[in-house]
PDB file of N, CA and C in Angstrom:
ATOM      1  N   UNK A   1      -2.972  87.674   3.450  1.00  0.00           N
ATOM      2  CA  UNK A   1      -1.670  87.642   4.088  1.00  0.00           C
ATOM      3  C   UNK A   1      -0.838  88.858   3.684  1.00  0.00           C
ATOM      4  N   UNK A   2      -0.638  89.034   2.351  1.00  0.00           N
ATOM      5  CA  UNK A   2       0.191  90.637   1.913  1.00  0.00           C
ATOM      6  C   UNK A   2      -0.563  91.795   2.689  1.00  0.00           C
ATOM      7  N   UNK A   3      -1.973  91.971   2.785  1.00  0.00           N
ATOM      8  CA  UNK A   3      -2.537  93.060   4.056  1.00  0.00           C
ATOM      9  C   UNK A   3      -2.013  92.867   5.681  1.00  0.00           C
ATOM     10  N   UNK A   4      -2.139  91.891   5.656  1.00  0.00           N
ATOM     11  CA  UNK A   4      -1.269  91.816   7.216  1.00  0.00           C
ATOM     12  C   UNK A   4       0.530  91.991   7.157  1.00  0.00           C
ATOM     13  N   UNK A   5       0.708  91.735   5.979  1.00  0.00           N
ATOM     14  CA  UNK A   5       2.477  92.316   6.210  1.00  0.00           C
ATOM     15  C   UNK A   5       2.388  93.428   5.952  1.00  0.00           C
ATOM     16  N   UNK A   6       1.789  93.996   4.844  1.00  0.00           N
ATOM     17  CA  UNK A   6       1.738  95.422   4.251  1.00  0.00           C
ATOM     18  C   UNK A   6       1.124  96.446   5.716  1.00  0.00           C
ATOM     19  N   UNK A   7      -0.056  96.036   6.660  1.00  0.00           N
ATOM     20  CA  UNK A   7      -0.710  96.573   7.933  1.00  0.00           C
ATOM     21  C   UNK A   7       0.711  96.538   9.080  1.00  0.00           C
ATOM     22  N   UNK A   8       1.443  95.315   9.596  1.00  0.00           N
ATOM     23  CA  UNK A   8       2.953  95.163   9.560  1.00  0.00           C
ATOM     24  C   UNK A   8       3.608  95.864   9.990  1.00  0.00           C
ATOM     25  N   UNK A   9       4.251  96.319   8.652  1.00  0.00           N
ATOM     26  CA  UNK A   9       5.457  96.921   8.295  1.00  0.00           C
ATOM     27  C   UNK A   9       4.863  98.352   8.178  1.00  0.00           C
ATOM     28  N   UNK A  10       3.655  99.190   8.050  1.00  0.00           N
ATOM     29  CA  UNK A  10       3.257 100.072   8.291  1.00  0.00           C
ATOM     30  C   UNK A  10       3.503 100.710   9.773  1.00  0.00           C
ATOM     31  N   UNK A  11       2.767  99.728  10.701  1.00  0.00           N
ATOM     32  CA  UNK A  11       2.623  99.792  11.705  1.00  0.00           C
ATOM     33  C   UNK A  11       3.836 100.275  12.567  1.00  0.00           C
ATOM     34  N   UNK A  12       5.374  99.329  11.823  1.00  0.00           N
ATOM     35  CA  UNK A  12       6.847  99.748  12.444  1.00  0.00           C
ATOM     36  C   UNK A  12       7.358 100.859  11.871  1.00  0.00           C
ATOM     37  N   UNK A  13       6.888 101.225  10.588  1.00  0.00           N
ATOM     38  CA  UNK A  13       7.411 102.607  10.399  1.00  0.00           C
ATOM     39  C   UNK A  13       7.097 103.665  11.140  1.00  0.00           C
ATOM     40  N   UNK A  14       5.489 103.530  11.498  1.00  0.00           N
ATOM     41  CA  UNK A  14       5.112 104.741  12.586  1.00  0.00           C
ATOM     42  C   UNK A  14       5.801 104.165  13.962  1.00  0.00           C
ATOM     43  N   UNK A  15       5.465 103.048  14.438  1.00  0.00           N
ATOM     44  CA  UNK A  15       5.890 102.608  16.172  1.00  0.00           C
ATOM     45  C   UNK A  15       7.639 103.354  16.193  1.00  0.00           C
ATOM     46  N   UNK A  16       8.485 103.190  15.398  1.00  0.00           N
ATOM     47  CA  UNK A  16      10.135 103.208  15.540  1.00  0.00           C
ATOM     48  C   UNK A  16      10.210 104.883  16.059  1.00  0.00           C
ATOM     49  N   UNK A  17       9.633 105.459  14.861  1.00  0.00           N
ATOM     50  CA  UNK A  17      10.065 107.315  15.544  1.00  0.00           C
ATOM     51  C   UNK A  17       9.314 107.275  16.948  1.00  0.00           C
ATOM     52  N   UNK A  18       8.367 107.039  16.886  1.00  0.00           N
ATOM     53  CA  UNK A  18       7.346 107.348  18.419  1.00  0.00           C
ATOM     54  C   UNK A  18       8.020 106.390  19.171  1.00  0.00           C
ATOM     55  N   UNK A  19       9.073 105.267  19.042  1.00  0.00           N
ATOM     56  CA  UNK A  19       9.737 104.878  20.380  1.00  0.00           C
ATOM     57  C   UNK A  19      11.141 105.902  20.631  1.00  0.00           C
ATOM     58  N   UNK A  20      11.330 105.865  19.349  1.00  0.00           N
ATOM     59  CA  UNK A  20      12.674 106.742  18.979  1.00  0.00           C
ATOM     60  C   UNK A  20      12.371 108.052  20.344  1.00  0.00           C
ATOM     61  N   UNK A  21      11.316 109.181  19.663  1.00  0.00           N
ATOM     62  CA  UNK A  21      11.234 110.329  20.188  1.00  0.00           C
ATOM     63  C   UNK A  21      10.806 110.288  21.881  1.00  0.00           C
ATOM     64  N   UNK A  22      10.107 108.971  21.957  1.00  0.00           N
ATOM     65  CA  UNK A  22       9.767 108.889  23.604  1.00  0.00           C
ATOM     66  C   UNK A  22      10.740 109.095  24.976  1.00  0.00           C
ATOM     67  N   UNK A  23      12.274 108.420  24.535  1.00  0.00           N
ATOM     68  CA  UNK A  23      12.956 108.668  25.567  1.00  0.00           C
ATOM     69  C   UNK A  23      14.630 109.196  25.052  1.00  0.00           C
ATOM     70  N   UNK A  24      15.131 109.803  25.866  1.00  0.00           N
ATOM     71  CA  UNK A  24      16.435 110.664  25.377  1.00  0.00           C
ATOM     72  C   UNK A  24      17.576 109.129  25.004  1.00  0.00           C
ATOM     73  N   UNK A  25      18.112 110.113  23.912  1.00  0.00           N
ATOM     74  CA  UNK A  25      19.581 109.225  23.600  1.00  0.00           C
ATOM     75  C   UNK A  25      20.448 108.096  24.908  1.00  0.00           C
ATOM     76  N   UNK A  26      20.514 107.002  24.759  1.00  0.00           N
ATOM     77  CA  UNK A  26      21.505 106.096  25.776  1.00  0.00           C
ATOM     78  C   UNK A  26      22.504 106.132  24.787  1.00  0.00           C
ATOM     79  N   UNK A  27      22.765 106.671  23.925  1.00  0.00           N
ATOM     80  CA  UNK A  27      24.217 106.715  23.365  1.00  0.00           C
ATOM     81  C   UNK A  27      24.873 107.804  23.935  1.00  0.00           C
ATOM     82  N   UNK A  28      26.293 106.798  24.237  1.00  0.00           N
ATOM     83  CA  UNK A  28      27.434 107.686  24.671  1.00  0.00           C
ATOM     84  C   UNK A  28      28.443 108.825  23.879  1.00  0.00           C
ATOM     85  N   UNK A  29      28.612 110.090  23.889  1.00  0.00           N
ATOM     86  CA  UNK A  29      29.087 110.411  22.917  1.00  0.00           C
ATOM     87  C   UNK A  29      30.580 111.304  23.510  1.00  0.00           C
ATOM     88  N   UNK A  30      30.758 111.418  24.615  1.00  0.00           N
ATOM     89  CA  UNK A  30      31.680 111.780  25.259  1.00  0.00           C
ATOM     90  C   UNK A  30      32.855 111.576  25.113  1.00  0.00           C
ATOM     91  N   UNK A  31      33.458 110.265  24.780  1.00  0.00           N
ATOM     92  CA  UNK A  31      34.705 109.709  23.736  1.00  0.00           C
ATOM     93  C   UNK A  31      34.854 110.171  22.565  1.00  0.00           C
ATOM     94  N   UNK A  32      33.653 110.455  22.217  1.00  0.00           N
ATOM     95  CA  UNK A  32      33.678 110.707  20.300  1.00  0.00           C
ATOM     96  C   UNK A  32      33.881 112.530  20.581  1.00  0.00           C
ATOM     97  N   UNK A  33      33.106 113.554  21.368  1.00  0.00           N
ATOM     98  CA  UNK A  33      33.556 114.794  21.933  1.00  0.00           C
ATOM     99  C   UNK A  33      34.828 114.960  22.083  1.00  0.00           C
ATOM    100  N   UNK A  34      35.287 113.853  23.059  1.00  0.00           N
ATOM    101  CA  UNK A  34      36.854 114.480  23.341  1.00  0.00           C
ATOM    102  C   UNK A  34      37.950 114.137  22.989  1.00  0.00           C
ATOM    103  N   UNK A  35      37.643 113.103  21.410  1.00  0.00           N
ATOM    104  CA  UNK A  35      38.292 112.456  20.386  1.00  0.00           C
ATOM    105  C   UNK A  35      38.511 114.194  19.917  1.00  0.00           C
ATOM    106  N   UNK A  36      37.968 114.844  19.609  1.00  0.00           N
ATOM    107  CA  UNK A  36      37.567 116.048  18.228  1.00  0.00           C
ATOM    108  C   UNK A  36      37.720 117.124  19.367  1.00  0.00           C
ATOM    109  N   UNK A  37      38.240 117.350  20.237  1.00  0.00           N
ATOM    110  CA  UNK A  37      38.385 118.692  20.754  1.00  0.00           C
ATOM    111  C   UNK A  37      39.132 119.493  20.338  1.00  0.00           C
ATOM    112  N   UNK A  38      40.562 118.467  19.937  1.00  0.00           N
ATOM    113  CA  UNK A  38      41.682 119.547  18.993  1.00  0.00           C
ATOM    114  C   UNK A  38      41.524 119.457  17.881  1.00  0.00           C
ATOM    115  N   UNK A  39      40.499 119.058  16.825  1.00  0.00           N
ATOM    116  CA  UNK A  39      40.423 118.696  15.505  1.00  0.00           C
ATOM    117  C   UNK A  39      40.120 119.997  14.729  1.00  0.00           C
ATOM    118  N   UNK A  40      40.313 120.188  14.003  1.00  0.00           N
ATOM    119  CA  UNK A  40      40.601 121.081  13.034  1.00  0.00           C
ATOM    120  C   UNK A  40      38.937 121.871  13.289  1.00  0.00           C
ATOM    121  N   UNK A  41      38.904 122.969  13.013  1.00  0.00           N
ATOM    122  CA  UNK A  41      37.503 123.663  13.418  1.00  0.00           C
ATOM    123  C   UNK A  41      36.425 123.116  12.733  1.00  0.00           C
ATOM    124  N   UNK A  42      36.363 123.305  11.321  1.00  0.00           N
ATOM    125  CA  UNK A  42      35.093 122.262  10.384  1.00  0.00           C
ATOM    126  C   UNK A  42      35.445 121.298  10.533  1.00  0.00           C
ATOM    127  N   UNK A  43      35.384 120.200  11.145  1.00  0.00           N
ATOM    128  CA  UNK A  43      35.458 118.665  11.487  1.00  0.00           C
ATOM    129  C   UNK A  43      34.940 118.739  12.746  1.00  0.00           C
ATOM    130  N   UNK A  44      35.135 119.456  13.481  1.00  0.00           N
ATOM    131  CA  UNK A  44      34.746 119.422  15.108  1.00  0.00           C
ATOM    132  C   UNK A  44      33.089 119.971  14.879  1.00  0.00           C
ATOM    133  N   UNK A  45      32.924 121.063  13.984  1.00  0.00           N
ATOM    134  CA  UNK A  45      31.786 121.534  13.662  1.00  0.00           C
ATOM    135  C   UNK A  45      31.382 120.476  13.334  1.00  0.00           C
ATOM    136  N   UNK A  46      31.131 119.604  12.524  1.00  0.00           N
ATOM    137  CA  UNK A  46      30.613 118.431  11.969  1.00  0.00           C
ATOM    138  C   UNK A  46      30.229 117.440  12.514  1.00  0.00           C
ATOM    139  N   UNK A  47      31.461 117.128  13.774  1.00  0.00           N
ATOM    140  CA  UNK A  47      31.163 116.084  14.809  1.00  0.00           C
ATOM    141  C   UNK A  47      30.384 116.833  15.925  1.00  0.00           C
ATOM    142  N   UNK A  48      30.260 117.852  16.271  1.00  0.00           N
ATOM    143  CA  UNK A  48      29.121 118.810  17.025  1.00  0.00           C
ATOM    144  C   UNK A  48      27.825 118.457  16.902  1.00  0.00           C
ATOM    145  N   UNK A  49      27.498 118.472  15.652  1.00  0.00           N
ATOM    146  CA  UNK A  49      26.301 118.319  14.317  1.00  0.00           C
ATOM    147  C   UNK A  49      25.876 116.710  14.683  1.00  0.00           C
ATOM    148  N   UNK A  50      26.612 115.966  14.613  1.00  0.00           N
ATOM    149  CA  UNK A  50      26.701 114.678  15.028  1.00  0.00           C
ATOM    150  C   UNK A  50      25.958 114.011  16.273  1.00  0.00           C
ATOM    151  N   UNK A  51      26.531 114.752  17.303  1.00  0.00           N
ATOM    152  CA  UNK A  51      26.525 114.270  18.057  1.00  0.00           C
ATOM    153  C   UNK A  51      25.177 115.553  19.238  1.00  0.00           C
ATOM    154  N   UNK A  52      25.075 116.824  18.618  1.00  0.00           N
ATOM    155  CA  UNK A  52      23.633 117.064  18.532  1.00  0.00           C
ATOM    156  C   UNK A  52      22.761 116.107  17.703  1.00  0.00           C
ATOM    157  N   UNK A  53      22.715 115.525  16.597  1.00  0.00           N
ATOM    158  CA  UNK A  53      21.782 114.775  16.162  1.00  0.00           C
ATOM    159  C   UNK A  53      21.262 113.466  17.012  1.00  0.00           C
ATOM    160  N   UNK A  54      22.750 112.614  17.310  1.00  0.00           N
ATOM    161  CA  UNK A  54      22.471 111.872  18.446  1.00  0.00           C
ATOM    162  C   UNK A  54      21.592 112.135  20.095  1.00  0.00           C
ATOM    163  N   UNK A  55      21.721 113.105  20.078  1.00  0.00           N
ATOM    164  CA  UNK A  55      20.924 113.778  21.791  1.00  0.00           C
ATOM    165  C   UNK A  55      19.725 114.020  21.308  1.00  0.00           C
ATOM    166  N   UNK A  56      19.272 114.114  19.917  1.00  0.00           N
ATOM    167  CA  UNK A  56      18.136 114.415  19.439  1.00  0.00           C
ATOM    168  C   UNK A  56      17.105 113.176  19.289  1.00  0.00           C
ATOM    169  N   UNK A  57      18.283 112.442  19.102  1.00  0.00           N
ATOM    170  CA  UNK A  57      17.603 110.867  18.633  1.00  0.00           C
ATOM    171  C   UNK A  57      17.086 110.600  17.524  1.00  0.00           C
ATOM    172  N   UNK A  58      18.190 111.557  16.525  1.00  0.00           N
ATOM    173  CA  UNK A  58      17.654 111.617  14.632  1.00  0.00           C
ATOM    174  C   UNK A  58      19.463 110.884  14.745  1.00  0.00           C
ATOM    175  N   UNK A  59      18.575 109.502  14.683  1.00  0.00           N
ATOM    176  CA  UNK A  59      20.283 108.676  14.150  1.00  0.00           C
ATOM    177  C   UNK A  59      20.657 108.467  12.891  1.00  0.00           C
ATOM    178  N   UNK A  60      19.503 108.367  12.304  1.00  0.00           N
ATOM    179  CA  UNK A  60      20.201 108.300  10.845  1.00  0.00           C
ATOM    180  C   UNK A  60      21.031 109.641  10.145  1.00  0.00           C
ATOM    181  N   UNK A  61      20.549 110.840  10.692  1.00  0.00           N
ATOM    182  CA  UNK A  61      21.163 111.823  10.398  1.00  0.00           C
ATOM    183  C   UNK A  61      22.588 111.892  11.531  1.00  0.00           C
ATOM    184  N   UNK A  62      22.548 111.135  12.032  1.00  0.00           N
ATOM    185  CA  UNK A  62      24.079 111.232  12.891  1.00  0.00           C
ATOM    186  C   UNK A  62      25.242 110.405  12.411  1.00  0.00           C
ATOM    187  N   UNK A  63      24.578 109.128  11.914  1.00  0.00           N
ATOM    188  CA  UNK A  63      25.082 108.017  10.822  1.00  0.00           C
ATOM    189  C   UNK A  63      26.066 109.262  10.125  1.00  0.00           C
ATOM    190  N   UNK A  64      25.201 109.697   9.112  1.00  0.00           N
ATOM    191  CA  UNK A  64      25.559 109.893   8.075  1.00  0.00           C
ATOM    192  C   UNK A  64      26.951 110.867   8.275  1.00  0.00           C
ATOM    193  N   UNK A  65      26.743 111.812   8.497  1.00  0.00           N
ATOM    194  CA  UNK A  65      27.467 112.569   9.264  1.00  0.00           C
ATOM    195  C   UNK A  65      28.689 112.275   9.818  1.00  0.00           C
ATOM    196  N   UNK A  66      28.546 111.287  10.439  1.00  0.00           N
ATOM    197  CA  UNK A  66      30.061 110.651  11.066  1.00  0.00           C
ATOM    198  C   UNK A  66      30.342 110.264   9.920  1.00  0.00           C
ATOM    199  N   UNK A  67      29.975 109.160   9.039  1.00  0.00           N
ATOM    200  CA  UNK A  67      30.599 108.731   7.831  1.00  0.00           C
ATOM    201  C   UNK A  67      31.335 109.813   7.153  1.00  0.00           C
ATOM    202  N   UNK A  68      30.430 110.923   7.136  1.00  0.00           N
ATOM    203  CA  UNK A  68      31.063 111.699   5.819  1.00  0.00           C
ATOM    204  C   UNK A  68      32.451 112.505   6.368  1.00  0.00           C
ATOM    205  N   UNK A  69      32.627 112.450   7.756  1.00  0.00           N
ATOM    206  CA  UNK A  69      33.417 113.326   8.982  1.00  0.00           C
ATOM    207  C   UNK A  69      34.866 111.775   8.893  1.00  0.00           C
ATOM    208  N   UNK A  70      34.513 110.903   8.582  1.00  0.00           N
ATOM    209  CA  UNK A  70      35.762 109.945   8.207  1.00  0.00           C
ATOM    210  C   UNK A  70      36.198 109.510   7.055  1.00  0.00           C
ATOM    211  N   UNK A  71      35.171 109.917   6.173  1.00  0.00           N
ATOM    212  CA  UNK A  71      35.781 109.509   4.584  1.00  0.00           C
ATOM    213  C   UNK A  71      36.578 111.402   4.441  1.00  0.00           C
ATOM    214  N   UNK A  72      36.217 112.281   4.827  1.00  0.00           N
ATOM    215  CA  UNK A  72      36.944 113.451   4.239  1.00  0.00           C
ATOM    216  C   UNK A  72      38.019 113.727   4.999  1.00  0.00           C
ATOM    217  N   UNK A  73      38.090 113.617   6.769  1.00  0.00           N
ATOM    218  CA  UNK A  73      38.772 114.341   7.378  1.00  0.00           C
ATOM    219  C   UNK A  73      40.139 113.389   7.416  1.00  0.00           C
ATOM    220  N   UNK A  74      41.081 113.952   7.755  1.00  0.00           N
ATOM    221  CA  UNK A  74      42.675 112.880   7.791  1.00  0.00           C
ATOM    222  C   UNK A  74      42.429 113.255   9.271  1.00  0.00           C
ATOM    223  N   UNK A  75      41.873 111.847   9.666  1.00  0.00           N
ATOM    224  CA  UNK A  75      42.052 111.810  11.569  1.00  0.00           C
ATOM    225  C   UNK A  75      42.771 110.774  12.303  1.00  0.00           C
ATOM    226  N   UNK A  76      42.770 111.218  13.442  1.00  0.00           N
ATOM    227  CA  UNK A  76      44.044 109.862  13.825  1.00  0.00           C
ATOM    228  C   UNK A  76      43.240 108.875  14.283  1.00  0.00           C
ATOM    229  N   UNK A  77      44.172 107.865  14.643  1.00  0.00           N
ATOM    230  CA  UNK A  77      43.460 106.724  14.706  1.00  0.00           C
ATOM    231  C   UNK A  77      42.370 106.478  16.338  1.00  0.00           C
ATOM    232  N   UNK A  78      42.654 107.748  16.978  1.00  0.00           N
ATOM    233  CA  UNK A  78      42.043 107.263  17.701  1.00  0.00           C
ATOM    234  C   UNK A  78      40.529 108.245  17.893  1.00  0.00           C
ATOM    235  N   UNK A  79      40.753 109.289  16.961  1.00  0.00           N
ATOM    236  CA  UNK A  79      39.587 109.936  15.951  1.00  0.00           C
ATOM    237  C   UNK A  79      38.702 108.521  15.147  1.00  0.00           C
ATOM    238  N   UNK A  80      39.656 107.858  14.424  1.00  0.00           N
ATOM    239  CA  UNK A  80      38.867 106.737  13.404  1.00  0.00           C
ATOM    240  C   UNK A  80      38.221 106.150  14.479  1.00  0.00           C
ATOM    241  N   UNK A  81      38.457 105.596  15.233  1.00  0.00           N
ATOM    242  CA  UNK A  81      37.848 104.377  16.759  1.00  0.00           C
ATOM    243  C   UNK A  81      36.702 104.614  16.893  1.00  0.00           C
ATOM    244  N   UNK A  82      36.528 106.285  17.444  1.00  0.00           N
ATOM    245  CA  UNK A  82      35.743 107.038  18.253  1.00  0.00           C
ATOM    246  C   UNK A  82      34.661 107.083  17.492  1.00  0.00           C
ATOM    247  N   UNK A  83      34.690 107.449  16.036  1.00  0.00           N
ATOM    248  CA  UNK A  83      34.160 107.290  15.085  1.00  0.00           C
ATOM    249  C   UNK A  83      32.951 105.728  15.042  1.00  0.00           C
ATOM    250  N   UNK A  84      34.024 104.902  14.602  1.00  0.00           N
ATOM    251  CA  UNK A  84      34.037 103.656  14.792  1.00  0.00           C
ATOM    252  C   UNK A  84      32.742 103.079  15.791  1.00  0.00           C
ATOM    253  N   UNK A  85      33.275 103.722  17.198  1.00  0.00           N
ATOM    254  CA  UNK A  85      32.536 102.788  18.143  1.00  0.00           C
ATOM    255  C   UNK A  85      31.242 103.666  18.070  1.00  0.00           C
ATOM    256  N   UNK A  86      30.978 104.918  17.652  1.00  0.00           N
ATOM    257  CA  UNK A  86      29.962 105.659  18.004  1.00  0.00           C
ATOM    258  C   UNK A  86      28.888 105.292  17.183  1.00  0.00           C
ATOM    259  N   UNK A  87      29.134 105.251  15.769  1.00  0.00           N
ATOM    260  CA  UNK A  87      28.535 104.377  14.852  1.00  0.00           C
ATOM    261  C   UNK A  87      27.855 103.048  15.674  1.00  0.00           C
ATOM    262  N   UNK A  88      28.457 102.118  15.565  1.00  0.00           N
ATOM    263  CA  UNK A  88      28.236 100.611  16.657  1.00  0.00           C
ATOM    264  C   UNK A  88      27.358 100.619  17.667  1.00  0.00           C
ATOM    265  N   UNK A  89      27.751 102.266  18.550  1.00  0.00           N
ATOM    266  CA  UNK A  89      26.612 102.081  19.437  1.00  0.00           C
ATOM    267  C   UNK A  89      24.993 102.407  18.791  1.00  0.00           C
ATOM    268  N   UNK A  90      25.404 103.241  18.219  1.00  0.00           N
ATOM    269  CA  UNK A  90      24.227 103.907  17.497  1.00  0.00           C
ATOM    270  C   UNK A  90      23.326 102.959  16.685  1.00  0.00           C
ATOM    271  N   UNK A  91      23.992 102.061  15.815  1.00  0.00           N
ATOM    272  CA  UNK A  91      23.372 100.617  15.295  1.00  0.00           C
ATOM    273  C   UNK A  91      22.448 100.130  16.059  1.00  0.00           C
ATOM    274  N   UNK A  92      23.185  99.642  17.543  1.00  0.00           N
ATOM    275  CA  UNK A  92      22.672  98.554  18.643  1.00  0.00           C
ATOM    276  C   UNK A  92      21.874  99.471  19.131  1.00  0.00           C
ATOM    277  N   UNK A  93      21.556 100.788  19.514  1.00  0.00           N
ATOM    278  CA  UNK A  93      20.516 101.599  20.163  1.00  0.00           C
ATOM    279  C   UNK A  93      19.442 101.331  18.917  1.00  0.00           C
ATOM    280  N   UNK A  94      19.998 101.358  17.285  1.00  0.00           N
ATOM    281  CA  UNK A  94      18.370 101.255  16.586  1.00  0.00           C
ATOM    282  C   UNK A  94      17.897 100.372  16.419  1.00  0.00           C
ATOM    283  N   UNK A  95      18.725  99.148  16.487  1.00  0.00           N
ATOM    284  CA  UNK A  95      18.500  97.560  16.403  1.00  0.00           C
ATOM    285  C   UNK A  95      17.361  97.040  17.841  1.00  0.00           C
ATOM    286  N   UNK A  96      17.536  98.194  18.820  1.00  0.00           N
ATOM    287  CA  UNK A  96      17.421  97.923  20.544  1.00  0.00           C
ATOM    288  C   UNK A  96      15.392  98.475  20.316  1.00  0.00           C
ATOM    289  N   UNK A  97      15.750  99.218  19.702  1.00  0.00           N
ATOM    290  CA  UNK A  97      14.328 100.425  19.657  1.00  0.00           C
ATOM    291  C   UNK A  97      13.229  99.313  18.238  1.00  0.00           C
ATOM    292  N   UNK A  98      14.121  99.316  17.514  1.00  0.00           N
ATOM    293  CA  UNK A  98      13.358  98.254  16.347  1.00  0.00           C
ATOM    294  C   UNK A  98      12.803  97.013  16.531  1.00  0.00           C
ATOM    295  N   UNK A  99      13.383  96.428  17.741  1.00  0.00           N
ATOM    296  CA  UNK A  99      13.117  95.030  18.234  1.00  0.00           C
ATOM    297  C   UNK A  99      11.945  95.111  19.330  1.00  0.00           C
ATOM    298  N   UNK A 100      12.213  96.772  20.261  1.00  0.00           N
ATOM    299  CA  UNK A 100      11.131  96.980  20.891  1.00  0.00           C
ATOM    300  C   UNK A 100       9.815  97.131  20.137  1.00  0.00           C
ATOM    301  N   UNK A 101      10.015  98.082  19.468  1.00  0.00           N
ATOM    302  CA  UNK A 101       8.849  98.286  18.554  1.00  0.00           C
ATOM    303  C   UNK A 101       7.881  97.293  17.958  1.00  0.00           C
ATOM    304  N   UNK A 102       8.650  96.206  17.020  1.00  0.00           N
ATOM    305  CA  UNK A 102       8.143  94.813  16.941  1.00  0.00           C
ATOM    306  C   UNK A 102       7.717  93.870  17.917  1.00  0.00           C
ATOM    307  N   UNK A 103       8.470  94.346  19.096  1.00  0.00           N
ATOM    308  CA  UNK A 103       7.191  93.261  20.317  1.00  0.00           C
ATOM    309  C   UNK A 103       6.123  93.618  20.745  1.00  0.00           C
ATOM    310  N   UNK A 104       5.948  95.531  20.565  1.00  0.00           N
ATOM    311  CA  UNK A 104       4.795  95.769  21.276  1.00  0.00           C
ATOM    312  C   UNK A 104       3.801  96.019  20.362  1.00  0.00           C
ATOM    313  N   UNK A 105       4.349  95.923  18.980  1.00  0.00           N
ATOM    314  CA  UNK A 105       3.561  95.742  18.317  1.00  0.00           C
ATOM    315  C   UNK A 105       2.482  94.274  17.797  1.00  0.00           C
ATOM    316  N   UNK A 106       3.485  93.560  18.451  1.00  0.00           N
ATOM    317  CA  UNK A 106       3.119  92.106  18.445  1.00  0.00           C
ATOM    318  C   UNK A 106       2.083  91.434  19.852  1.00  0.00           C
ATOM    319  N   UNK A 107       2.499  92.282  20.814  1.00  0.00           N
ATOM    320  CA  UNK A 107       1.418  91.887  21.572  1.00  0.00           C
ATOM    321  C   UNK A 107       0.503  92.948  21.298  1.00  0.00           C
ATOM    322  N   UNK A 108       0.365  93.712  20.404  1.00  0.00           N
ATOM    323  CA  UNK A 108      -1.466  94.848  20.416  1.00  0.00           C
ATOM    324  C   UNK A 108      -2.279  93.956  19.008  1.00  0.00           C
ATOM    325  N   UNK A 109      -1.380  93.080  18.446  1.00  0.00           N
ATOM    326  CA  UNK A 109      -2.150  92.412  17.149  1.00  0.00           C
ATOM    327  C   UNK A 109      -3.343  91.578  17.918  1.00  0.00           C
ATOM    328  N   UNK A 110      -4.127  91.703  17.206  1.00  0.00           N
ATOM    329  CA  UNK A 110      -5.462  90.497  17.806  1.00  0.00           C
ATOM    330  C   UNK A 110      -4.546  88.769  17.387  1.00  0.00           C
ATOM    331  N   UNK A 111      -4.830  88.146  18.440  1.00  0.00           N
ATOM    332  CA  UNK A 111      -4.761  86.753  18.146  1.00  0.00           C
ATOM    333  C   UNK A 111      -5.712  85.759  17.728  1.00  0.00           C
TER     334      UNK A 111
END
């Protein structure tokens, strides 16, 4: 039984990037763009960075990024939101891809 979880959980570490890289970003980032158009030049650089990472479909590196773009920068609140919701979507797109991954991995297991 630990070989079949350990075979598993192998299996979703490779399936997640190869669903990841298969089809372009459904995250929206256009709110979070034109949140940061007047934002101070390195912050906008940052959320650039961001939100190239997102079109890339390297979310964890977009995660991070936004985090570190709201714990340093003094933004307004409707900077924090944008922030906020972009994160959220980004969750539910890996939560969306992780759940895929686990079904099709679940129907290629022998029964």
């Amino acid at each position: 039984m630990k070989r079949f979880t350990a075979l598993l959980v192998g299996l979703l570490v490779i399936a997640i990037p190869l669903v990841a890289c298969s089809k372009k970003s459904s995250v929206d980032t256009s709110n979070l763009e034109s949140s940061f158009k007047s934002a101070e030049p390195a912050t906008q650089s940052d959320v650039d960075k961001a939100v190239s990472s997102i079109k890339a479909g390297n979310y964890s590196d977009a995660i991070t990024q936004l985090q570190s773009v709201a714990k340093k920068a003094k933004l307004t609140p409707e900077q924090q939101q944008a922030i906020k919701d972009t994160i959220a979507s980004i969750q539910k797109q890996m939560a969306g891809m992780a759940n895929k991954a686990a079904g099709d991995l679940q129907k290629s297991l022998p029964k």
